[in-house]
N, C-alpha and C. Protein backbone atom coordinates (compact mmCIF):
# COMPACT_ATOMS: atom_id res chain seq x y z
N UNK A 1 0.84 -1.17 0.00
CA UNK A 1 0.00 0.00 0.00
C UNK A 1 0.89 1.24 0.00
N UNK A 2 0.65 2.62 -0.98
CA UNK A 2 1.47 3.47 -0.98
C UNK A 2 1.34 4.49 0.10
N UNK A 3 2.20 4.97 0.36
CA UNK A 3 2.85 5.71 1.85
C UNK A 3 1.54 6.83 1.75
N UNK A 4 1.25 7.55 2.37
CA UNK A 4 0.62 9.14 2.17
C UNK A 4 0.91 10.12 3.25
N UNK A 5 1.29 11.37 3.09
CA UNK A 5 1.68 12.31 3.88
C UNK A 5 0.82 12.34 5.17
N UNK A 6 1.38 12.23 6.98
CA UNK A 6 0.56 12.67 7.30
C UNK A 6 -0.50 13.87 7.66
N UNK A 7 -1.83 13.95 7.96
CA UNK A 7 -2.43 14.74 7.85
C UNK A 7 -2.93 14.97 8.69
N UNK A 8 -2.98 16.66 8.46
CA UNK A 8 -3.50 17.90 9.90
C UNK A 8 -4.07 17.14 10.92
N UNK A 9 -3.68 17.62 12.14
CA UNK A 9 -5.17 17.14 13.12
C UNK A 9 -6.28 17.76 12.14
N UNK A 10 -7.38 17.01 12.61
CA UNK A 10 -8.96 17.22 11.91
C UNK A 10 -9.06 17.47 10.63
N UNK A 11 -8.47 16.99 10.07
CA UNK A 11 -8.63 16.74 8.61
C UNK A 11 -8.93 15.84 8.26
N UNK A 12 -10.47 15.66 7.42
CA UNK A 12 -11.04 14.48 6.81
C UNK A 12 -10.92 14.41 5.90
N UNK A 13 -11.00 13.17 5.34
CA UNK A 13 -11.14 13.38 3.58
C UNK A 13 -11.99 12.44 3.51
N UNK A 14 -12.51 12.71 2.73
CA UNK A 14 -13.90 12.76 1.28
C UNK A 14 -13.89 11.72 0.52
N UNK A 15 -14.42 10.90 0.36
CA UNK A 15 -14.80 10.29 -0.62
C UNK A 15 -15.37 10.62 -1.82
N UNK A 16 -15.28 10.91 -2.87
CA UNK A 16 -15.52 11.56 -4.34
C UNK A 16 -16.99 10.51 -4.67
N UNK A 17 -17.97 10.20 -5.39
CA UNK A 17 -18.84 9.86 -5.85
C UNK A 17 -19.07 9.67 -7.28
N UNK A 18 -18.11 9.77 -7.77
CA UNK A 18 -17.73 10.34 -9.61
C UNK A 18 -19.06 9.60 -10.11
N UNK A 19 -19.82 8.90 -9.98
CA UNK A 19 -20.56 8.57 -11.28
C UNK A 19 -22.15 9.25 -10.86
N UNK A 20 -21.95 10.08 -9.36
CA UNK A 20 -23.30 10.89 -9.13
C UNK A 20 -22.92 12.01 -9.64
N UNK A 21 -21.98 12.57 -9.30
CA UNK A 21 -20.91 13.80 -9.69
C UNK A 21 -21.42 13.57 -11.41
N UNK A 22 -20.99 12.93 -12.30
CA UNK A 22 -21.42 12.87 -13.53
C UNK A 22 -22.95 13.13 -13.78
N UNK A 23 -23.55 11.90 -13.20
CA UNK A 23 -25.39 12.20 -13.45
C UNK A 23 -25.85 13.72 -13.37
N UNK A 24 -25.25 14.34 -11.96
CA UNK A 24 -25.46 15.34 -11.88
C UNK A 24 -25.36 16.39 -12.87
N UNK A 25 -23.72 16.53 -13.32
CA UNK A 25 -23.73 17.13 -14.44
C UNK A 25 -24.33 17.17 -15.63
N UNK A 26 -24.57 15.97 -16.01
CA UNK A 26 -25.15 15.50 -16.97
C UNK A 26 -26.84 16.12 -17.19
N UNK A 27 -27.76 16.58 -15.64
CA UNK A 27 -28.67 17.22 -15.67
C UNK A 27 -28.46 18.40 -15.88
N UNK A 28 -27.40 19.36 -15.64
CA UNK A 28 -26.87 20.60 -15.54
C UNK A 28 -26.58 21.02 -16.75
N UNK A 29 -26.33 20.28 -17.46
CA UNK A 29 -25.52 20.42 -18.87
C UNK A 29 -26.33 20.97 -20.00
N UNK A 30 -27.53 20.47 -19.92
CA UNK A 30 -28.87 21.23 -20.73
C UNK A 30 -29.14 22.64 -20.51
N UNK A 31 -29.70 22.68 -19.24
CA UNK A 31 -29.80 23.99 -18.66
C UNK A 31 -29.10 25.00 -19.28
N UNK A 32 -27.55 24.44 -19.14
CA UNK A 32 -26.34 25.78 -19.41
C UNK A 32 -26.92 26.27 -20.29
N UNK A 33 -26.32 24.90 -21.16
CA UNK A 33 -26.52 25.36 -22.44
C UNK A 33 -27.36 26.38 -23.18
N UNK A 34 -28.77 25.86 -22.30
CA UNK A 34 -30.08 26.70 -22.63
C UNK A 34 -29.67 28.62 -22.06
N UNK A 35 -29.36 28.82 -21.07
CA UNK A 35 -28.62 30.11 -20.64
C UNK A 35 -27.67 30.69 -21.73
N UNK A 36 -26.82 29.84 -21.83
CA UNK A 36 -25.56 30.83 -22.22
C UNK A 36 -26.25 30.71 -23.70
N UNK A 37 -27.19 30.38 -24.70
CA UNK A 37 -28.03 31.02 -25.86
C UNK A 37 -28.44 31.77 -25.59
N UNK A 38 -29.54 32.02 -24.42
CA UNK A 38 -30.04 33.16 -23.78
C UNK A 38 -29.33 34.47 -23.94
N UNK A 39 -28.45 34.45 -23.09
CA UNK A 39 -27.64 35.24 -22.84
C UNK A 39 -26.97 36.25 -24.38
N UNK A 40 -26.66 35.39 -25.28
CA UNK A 40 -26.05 35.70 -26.29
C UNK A 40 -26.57 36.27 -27.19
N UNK A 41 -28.53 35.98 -27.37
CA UNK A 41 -29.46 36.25 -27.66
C UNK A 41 -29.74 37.37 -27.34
N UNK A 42 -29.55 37.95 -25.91
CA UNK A 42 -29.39 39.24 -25.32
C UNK A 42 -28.29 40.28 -25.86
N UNK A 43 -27.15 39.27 -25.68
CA UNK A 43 -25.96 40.47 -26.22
C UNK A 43 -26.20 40.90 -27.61
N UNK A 44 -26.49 40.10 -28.63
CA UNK A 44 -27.24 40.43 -29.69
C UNK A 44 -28.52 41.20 -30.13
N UNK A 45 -29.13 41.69 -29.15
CA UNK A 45 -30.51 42.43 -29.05
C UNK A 45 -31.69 41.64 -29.09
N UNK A 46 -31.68 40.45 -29.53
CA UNK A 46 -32.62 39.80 -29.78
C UNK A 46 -33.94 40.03 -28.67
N UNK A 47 -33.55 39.88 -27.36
CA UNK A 47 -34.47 40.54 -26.61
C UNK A 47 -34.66 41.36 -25.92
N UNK A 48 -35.82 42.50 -26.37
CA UNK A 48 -35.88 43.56 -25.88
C UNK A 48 -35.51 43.92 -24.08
N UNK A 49 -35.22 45.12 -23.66
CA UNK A 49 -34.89 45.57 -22.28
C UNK A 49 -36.26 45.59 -21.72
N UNK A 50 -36.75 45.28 -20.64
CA UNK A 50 -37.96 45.14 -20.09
C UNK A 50 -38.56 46.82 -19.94
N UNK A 51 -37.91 48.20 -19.97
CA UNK A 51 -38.44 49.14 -20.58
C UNK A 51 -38.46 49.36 -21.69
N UNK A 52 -38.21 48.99 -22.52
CA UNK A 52 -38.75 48.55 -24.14
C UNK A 52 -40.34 47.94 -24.57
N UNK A 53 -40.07 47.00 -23.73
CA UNK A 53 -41.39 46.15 -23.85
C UNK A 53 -42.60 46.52 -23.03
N UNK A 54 -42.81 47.56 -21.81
CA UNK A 54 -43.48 47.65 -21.34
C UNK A 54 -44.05 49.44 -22.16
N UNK A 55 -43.51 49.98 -22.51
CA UNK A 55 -43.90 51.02 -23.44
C UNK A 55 -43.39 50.76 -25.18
N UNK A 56 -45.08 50.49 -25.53
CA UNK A 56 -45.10 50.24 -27.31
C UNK A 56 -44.78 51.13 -28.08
């Protein structure tokens, strides 16, 4: 078994979860996506400033 530095009083470590860690992302990943169009859609004018739209 390989050596490891010892560590601080009260220092825990973590167990990682990588394939919830993934799922998770994997729900997140749409979303963004859906935002940062948004967003770009905005920087582009595409949608009006909410005083724009509230006087025709």
């Amino acid at each position: 078994m390989p050596r490891t530095a010892p560590r601080p009083t009260g220092v825990v470590l973590h167990t990682i979860d990588l394939t919830e860690h993934t799922r998770l992302l994997g729900e997140v990943v749409p979303a963004l996506k859906e935002l940062s169009a948004e967003a770009a859609r905005i920087r582009e004018g595409e949608i009006a400033k909410p005083s724009e739209r509230s006087h025709p």
